[in-house]
C-alpha atoms as a PDB file:
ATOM      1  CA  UNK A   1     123.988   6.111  50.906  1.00  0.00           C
ATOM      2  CA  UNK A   2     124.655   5.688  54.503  1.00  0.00           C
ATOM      3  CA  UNK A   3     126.476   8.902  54.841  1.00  0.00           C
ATOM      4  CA  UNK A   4     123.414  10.940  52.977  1.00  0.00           C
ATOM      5  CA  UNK A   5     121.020   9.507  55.969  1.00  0.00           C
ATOM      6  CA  UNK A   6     123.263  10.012  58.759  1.00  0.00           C
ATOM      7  CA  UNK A   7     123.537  13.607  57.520  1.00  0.00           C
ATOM      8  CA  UNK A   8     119.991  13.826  57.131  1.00  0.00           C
ATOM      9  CA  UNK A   9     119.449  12.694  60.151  1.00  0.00           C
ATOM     10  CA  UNK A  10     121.677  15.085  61.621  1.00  0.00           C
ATOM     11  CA  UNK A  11     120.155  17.861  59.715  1.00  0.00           C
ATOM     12  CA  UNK A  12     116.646  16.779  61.219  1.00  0.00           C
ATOM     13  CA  UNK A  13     117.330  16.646  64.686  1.00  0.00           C
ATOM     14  CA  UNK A  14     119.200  20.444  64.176  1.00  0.00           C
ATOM     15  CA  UNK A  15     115.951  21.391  62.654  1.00  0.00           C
ATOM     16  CA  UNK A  16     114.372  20.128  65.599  1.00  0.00           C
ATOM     17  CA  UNK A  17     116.166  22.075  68.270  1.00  0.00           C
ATOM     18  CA  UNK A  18     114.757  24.857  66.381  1.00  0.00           C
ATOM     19  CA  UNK A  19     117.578  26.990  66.265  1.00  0.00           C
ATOM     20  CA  UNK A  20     115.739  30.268  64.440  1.00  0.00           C
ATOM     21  CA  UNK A  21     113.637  30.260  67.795  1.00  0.00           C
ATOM     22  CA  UNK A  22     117.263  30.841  69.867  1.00  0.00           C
ATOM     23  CA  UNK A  23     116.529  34.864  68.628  1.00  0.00           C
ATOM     24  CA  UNK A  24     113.911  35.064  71.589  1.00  0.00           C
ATOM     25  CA  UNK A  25     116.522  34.357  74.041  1.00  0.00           C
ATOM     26  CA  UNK A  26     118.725  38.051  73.522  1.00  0.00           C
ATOM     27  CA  UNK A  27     116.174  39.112  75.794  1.00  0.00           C
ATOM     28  CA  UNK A  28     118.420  37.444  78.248  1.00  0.00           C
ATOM     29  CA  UNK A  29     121.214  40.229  77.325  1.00  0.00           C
ATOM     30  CA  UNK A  30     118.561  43.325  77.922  1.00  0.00           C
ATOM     31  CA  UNK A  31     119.050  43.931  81.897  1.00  0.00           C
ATOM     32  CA  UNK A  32     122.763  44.729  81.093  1.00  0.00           C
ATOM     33  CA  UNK A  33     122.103  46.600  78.030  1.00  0.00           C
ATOM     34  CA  UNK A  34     119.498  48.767  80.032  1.00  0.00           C
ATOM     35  CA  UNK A  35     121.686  49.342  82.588  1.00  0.00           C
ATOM     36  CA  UNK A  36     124.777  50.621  80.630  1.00  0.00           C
ATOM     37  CA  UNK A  37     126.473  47.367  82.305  1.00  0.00           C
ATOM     38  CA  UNK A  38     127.011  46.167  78.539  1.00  0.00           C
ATOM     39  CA  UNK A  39     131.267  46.590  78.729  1.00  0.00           C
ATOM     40  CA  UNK A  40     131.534  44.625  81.586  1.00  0.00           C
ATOM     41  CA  UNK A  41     133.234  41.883  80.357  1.00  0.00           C
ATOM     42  CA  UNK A  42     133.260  39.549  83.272  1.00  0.00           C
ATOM     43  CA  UNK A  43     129.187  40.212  83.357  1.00  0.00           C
ATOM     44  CA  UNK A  44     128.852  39.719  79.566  1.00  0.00           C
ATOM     45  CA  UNK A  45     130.785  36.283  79.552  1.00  0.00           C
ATOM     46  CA  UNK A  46     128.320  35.309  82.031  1.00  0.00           C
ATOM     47  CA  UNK A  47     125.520  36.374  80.579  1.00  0.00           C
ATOM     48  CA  UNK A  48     126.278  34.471  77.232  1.00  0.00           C
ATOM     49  CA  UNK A  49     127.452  31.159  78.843  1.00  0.00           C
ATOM     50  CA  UNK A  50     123.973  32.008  79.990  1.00  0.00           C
ATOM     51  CA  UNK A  51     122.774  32.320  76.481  1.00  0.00           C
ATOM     52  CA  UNK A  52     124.126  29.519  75.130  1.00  0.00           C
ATOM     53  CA  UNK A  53     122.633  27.097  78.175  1.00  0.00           C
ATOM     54  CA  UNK A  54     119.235  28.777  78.055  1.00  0.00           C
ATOM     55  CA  UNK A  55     119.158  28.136  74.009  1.00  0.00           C
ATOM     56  CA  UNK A  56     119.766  23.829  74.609  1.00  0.00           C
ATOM     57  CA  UNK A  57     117.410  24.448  77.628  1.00  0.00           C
ATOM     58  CA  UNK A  58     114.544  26.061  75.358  1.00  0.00           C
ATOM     59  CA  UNK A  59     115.147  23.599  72.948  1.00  0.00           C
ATOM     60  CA  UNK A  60     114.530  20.523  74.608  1.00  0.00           C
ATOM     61  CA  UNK A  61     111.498  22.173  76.009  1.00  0.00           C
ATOM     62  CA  UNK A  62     110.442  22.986  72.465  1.00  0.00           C
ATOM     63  CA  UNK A  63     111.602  18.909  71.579  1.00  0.00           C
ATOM     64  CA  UNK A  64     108.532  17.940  74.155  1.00  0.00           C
ATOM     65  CA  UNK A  65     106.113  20.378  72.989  1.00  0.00           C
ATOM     66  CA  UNK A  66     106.812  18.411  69.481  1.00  0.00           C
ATOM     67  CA  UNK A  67     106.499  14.809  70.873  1.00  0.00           C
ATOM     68  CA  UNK A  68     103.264  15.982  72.626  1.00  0.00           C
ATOM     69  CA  UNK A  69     101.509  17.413  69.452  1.00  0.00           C
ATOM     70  CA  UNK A  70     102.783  15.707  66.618  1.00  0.00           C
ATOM     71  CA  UNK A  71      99.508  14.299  66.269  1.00  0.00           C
ATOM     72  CA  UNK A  72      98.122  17.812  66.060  1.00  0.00           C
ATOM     73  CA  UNK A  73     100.897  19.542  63.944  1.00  0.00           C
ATOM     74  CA  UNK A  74     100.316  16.776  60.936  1.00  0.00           C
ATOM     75  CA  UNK A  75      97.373  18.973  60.480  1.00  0.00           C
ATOM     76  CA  UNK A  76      98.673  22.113  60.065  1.00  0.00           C
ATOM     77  CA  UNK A  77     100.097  23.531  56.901  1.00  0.00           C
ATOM     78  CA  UNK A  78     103.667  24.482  58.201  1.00  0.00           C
ATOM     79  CA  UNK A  79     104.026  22.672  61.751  1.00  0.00           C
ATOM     80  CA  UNK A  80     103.498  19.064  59.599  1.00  0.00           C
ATOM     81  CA  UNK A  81     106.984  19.703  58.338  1.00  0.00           C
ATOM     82  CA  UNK A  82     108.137  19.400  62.002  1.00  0.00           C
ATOM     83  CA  UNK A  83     111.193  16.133  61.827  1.00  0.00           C
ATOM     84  CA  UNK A  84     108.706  14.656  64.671  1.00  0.00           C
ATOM     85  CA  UNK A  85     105.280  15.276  62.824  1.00  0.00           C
ATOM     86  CA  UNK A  86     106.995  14.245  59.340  1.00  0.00           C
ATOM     87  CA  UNK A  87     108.346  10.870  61.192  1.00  0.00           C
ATOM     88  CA  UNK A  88     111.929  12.017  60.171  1.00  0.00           C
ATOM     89  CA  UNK A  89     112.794  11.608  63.930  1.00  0.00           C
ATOM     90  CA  UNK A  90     111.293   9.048  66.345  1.00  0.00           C
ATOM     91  CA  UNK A  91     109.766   9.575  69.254  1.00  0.00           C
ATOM     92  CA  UNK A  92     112.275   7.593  71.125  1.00  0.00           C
ATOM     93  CA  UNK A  93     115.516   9.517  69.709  1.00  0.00           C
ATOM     94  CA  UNK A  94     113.445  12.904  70.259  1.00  0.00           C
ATOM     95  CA  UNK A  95     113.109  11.926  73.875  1.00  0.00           C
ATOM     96  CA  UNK A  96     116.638  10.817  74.102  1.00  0.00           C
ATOM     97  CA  UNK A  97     117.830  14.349  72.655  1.00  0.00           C
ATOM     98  CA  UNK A  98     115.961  16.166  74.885  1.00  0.00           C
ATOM     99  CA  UNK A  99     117.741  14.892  77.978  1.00  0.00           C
ATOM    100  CA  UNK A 100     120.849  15.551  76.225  1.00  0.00           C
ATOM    101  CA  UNK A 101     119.833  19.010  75.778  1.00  0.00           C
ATOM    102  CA  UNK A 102     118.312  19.534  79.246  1.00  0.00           C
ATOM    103  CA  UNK A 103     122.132  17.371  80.661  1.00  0.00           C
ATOM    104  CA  UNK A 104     124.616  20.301  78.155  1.00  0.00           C
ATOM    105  CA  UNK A 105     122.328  22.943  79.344  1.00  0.00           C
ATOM    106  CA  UNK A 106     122.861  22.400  82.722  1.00  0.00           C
ATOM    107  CA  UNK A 107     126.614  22.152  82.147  1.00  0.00           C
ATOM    108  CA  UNK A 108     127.049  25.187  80.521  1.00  0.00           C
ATOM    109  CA  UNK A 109     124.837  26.557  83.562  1.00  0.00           C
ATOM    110  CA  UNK A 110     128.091  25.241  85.590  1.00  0.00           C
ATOM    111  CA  UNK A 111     130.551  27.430  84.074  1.00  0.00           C
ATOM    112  CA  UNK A 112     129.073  31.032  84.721  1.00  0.00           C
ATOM    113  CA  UNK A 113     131.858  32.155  87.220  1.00  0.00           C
ATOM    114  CA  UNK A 114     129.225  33.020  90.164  1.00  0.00           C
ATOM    115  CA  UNK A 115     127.272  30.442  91.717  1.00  0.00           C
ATOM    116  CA  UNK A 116     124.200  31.614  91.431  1.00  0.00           C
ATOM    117  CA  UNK A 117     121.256  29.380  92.583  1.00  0.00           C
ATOM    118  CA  UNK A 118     118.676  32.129  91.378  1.00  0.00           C
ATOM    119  CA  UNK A 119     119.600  30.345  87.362  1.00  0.00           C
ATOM    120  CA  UNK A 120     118.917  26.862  88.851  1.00  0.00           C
ATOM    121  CA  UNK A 121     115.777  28.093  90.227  1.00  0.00           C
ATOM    122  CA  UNK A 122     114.421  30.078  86.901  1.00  0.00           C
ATOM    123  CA  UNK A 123     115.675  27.696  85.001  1.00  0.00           C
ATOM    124  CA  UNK A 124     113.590  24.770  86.356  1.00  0.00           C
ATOM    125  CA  UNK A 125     110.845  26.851  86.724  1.00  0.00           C
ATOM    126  CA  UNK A 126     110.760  27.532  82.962  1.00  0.00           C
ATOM    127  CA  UNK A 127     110.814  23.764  82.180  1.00  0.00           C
ATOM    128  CA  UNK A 128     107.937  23.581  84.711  1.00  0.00           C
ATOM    129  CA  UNK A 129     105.830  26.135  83.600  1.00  0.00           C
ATOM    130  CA  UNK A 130     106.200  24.988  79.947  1.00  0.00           C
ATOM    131  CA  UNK A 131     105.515  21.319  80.834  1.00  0.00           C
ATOM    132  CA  UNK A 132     102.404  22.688  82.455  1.00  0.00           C
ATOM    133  CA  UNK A 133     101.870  24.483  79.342  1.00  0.00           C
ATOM    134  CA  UNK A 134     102.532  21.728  77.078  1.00  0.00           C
ATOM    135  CA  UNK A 135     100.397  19.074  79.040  1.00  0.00           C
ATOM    136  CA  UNK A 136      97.361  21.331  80.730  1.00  0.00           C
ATOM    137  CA  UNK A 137      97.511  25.067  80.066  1.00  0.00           C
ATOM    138  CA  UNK A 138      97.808  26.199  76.344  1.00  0.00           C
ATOM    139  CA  UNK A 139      94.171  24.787  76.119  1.00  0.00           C
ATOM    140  CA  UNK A 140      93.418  27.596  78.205  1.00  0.00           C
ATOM    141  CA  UNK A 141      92.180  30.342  76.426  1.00  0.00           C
ATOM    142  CA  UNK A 142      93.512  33.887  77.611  1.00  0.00           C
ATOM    143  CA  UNK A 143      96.016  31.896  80.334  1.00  0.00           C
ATOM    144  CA  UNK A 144      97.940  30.442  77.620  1.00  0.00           C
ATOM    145  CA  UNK A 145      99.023  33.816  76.346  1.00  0.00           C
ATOM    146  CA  UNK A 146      99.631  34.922  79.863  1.00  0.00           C
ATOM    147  CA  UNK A 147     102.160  31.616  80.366  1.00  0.00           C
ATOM    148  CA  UNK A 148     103.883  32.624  77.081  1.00  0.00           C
ATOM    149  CA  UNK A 149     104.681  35.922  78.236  1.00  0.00           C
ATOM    150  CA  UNK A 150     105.598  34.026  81.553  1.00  0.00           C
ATOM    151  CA  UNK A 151     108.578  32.481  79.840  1.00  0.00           C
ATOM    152  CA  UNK A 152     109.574  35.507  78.533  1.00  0.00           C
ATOM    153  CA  UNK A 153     109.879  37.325  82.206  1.00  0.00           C
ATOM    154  CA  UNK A 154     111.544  34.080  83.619  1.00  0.00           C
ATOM    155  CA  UNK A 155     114.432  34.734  80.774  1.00  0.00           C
ATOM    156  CA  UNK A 156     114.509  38.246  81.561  1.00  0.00           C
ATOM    157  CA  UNK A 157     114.595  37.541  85.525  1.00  0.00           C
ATOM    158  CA  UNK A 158     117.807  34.772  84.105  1.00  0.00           C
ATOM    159  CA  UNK A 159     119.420  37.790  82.641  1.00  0.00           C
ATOM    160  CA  UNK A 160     119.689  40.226  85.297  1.00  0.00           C
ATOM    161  CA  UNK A 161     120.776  37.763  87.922  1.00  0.00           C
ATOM    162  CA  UNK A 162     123.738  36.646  85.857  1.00  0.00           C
ATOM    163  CA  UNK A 163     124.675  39.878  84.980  1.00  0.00           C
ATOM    164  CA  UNK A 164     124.489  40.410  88.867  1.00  0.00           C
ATOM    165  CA  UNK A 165     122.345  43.624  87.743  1.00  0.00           C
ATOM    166  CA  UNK A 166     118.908  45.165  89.408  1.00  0.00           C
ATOM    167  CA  UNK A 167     115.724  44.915  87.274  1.00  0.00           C
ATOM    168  CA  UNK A 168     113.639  47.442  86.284  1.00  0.00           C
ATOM    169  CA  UNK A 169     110.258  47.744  87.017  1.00  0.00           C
ATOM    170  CA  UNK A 170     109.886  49.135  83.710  1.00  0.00           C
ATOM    171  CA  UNK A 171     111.972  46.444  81.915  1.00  0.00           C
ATOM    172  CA  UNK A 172     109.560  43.598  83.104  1.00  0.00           C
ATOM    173  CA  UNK A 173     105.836  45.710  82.468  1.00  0.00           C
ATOM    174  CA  UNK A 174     107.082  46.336  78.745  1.00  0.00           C
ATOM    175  CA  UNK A 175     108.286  42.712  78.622  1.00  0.00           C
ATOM    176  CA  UNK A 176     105.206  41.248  79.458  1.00  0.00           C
ATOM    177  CA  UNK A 177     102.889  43.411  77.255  1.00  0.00           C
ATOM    178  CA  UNK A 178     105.036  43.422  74.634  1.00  0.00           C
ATOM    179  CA  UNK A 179     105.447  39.126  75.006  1.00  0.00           C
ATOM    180  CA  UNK A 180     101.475  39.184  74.978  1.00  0.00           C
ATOM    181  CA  UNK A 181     100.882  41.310  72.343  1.00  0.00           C
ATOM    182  CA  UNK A 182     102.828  38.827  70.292  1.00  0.00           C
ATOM    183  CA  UNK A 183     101.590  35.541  72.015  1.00  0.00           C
ATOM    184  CA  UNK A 184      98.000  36.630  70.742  1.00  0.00           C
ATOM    185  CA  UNK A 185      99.102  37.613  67.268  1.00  0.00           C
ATOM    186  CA  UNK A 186     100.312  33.964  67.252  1.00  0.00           C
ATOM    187  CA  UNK A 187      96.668  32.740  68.561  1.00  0.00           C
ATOM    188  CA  UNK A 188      95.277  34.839  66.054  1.00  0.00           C
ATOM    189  CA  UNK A 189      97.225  33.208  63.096  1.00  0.00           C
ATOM    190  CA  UNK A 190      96.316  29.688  64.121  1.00  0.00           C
ATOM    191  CA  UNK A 191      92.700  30.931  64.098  1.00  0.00           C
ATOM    192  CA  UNK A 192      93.359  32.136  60.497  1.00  0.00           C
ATOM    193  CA  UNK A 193      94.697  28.921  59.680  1.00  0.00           C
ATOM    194  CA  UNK A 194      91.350  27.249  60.875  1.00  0.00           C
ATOM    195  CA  UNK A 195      89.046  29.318  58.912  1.00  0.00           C
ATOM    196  CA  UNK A 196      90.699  29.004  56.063  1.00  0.00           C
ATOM    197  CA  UNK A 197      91.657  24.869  56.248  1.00  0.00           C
ATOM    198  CA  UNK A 198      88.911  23.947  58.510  1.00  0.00           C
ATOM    199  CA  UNK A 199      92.206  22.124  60.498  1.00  0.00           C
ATOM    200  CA  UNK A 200      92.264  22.828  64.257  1.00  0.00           C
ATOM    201  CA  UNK A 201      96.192  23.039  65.012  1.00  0.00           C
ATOM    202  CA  UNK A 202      95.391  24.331  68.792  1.00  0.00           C
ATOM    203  CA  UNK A 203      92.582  23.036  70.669  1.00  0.00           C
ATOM    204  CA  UNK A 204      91.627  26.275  72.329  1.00  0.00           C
ATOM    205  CA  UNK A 205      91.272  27.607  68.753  1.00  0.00           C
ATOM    206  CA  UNK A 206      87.507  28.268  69.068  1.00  0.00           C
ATOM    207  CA  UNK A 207      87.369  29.927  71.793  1.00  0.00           C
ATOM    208  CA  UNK A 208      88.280  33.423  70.020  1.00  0.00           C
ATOM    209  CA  UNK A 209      87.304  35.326  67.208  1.00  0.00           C
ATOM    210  CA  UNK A 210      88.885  37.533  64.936  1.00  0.00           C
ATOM    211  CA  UNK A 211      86.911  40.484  65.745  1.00  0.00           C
ATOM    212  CA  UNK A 212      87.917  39.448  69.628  1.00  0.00           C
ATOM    213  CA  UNK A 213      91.648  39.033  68.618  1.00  0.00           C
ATOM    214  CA  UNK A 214      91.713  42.342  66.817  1.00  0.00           C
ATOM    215  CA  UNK A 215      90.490  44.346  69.947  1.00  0.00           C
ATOM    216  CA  UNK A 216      93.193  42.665  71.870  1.00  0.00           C
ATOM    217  CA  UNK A 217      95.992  43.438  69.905  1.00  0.00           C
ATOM    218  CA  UNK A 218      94.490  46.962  69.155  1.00  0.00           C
ATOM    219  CA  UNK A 219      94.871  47.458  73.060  1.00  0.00           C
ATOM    220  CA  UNK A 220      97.646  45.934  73.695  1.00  0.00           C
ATOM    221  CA  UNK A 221      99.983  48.163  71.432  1.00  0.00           C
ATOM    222  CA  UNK A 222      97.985  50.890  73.057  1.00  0.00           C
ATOM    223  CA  UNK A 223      99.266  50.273  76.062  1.00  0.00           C
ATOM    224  CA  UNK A 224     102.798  49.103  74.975  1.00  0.00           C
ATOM    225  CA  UNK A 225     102.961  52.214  73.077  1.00  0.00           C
ATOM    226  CA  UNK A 226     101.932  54.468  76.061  1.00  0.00           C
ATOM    227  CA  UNK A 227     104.131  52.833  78.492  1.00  0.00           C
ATOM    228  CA  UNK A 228     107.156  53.041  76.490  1.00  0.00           C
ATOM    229  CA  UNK A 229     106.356  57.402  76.642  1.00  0.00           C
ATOM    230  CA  UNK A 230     105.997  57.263  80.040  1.00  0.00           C
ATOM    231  CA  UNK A 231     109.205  55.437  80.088  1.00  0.00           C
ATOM    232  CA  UNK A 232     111.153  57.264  78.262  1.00  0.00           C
ATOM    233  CA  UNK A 233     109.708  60.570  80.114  1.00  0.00           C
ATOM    234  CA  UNK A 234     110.565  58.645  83.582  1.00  0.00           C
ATOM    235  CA  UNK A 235     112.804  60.860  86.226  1.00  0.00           C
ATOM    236  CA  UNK A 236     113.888  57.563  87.560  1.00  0.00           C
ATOM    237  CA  UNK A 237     115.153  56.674  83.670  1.00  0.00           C
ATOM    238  CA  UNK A 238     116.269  59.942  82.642  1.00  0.00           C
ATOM    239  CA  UNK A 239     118.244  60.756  85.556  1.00  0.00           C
ATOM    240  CA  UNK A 240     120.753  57.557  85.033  1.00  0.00           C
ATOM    241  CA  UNK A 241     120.621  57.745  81.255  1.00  0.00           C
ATOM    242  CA  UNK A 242     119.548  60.659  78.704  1.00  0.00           C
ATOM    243  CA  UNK A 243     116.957  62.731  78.923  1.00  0.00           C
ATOM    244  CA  UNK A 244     116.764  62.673  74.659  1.00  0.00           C
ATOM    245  CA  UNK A 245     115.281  58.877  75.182  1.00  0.00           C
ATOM    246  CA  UNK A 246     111.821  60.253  73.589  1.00  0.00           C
ATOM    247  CA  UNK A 247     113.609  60.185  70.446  1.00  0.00           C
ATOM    248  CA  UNK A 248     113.436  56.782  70.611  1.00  0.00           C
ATOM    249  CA  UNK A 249     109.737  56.849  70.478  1.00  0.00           C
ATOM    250  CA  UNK A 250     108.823  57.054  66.387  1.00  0.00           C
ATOM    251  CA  UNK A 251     110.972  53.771  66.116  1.00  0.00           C
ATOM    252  CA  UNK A 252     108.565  51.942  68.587  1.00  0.00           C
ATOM    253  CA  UNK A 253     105.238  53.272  66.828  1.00  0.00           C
ATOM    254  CA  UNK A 254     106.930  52.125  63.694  1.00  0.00           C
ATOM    255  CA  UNK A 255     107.544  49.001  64.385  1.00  0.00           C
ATOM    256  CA  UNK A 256     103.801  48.575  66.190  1.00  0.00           C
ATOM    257  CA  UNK A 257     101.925  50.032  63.016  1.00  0.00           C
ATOM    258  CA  UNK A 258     104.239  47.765  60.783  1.00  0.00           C
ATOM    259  CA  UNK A 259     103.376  44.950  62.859  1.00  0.00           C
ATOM    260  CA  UNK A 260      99.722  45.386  62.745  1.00  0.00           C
ATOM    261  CA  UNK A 261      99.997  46.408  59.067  1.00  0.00           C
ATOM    262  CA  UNK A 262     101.429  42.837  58.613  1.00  0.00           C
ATOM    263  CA  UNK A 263      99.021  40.598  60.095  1.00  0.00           C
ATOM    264  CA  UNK A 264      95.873  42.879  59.534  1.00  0.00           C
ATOM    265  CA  UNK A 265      96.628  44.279  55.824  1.00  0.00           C
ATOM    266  CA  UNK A 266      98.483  41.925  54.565  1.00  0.00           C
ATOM    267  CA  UNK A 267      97.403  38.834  56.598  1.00  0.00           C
ATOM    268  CA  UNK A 268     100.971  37.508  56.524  1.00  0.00           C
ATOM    269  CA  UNK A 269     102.140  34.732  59.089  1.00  0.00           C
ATOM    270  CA  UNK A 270     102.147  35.863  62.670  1.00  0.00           C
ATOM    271  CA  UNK A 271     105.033  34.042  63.592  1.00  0.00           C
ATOM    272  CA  UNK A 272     106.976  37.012  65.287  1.00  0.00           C
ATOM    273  CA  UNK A 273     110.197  34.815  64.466  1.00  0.00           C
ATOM    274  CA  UNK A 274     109.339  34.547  61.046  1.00  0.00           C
ATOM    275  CA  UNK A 275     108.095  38.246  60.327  1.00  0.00           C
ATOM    276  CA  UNK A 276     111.406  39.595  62.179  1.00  0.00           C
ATOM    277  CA  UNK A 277     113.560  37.117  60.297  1.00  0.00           C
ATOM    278  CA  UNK A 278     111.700  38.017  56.436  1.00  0.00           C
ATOM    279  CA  UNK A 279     110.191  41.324  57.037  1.00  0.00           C
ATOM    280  CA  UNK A 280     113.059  44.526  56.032  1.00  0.00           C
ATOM    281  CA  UNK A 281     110.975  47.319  57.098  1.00  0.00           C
ATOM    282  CA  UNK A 282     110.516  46.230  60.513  1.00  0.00           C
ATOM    283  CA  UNK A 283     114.630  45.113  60.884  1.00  0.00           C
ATOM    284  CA  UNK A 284     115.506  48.223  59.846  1.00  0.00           C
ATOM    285  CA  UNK A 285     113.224  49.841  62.306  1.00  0.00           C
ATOM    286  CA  UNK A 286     114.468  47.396  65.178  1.00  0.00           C
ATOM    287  CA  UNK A 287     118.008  48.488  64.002  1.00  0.00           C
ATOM    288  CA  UNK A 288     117.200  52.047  63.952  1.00  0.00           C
ATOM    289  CA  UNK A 289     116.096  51.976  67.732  1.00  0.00           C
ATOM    290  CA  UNK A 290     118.700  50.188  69.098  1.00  0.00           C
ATOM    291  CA  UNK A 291     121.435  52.112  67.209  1.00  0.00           C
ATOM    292  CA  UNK A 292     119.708  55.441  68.314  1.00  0.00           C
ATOM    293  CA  UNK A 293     118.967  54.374  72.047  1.00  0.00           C
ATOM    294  CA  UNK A 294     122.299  52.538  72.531  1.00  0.00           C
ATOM    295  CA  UNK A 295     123.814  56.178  71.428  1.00  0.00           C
ATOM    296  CA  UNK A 296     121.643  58.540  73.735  1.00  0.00           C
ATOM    297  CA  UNK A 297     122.415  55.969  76.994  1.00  0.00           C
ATOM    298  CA  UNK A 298     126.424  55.434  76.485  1.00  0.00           C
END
């Protein structure tokens, strides 16, 4: 009996690291893969010891977003589940994990080969920023999505300095629309959730509408769509890469229209995550435009 709830235990404060969210952080790998720096071994070591400190690192920050709204999450459908909203963990041992977390991530941080101070910095900055999110900001309508996206440039920023590589200007507009396109398909989810339960998961809920939500989105993967042309179309691009990249193009619209098609037809979660975890069509379409693009620039 003892061995069944130590295992469960186990199993619950895995779950609670959320470990299907460690996906978000390959964005760390992108500055290399953009630019062709991908072979370098001695880079790509240091980019994953990267990986792996930035996934404990994300973690506990996701551990204190839990202990901060498990009042909130017992309310919604699927977050109620959570080990800290279901009382499977404790606040106490939560809190205790996520130093543990925050003390391996920092360790692993200590075994990139270059001393870079640029990863302490970004790295504490993140925790920051989503401890001002946690606590303050996500009841912020509009800036919440625009922190989100934050975190997402902050990884991106983590990548290219390990790597030792120079960011594109390109790389970090496309991040950021792309990261706020899907930050408000999230908002617009929870808001489903609250019409249809009556259950207000996220405070700032009422502050949008569907119809509101809907135009966002709708010109958000306008723009996402049109910048990705103009960077594929780019002298600056071409010249260091392939001048073919526009084939690359029908694989982003895909994936936008299937996107929209998901949460607007067929009103399934919004959970990016989740709908690039379950949904076929758009993996194969992610696939497709890596395989193709990886092809054209080595």
């Amino acid at each position: 009996m003892k061995d069944i709830q130590s295992t469960g235990k186990v199993k619950a404060l895995f779950l609670l690291m959320r470990p299907f969210q460690w996906v978000k952080n390959i964005i760390l790998f992108l500055p290399m893969f953009f630019a062709q720096e991908i072979g370098d071994t001695d880079r790509l070591w240091n980019v994953a010891i990267l990986f792996a400190g930035f996934c404990l690192l994300t973690s506990g920050v996701y551990i204190f977003n839990d202990l901060m709204d498990a009042g909130e999450d017992r309310l919604h459908p699927v977050k109620r589940f959570r080990p800290i909203a279901s009382r499977k963990v404790s606040p106490m041992a939560a809190l205790v994990f996520m130093f543990l977390l925050y003390a391996t991530s920092a360790l692993c941080f200590s075994f990139m080969y270059t001393s870079n101070n640029q990863i302490w910095l970004l790295s504490g900055g993140y925790i920051l920023l989503n401890l001002a999110y946690t606590l303050y900001l996500k009841q912020v309508q509009i800036i919440d999505a625009m922190i989100v996206a934050c975190g997402f440039i902050i990884r991106l920023e983590a990548g290219a300095a390990a790597g030792e590589i120079e960011l594109s200007h390109w790389l970090i507009i496309m991040t950021f629309i792309l990261s706020l396109f899907l930050a408000f398909a999230k908002r617009r989810d929870d808001l489903l959730n609250f019409m249809e339960t009556g259950q207000i998961s996220r405070k700032n809920i009422t502050g949008y509408t569907i119809d509101y939500l809907n135009v966002i989105l709708s010109f958000l993967s306008s723009i996402i769509a049109v910048t990705y042309i103009l960077y594929t179309l780019s002298p600056e691009v071409t010249s260091r890469s392939s001048e073919y990249l526009y084939a690359t193009v029908p694989f982003v619209l895909a994936g936008i229209m299937r996107y929209l098609q998901i949460i607007l037809v067929e009103k399934s979660n919004c959970n990016p995550t989740d709908i690039l975890l379950q949904d076929r069509t758009l993996q194969l379409t992610v696939a497709g435009w890596f395989i193709v693009f990886a092809l054209l620039i080595y």
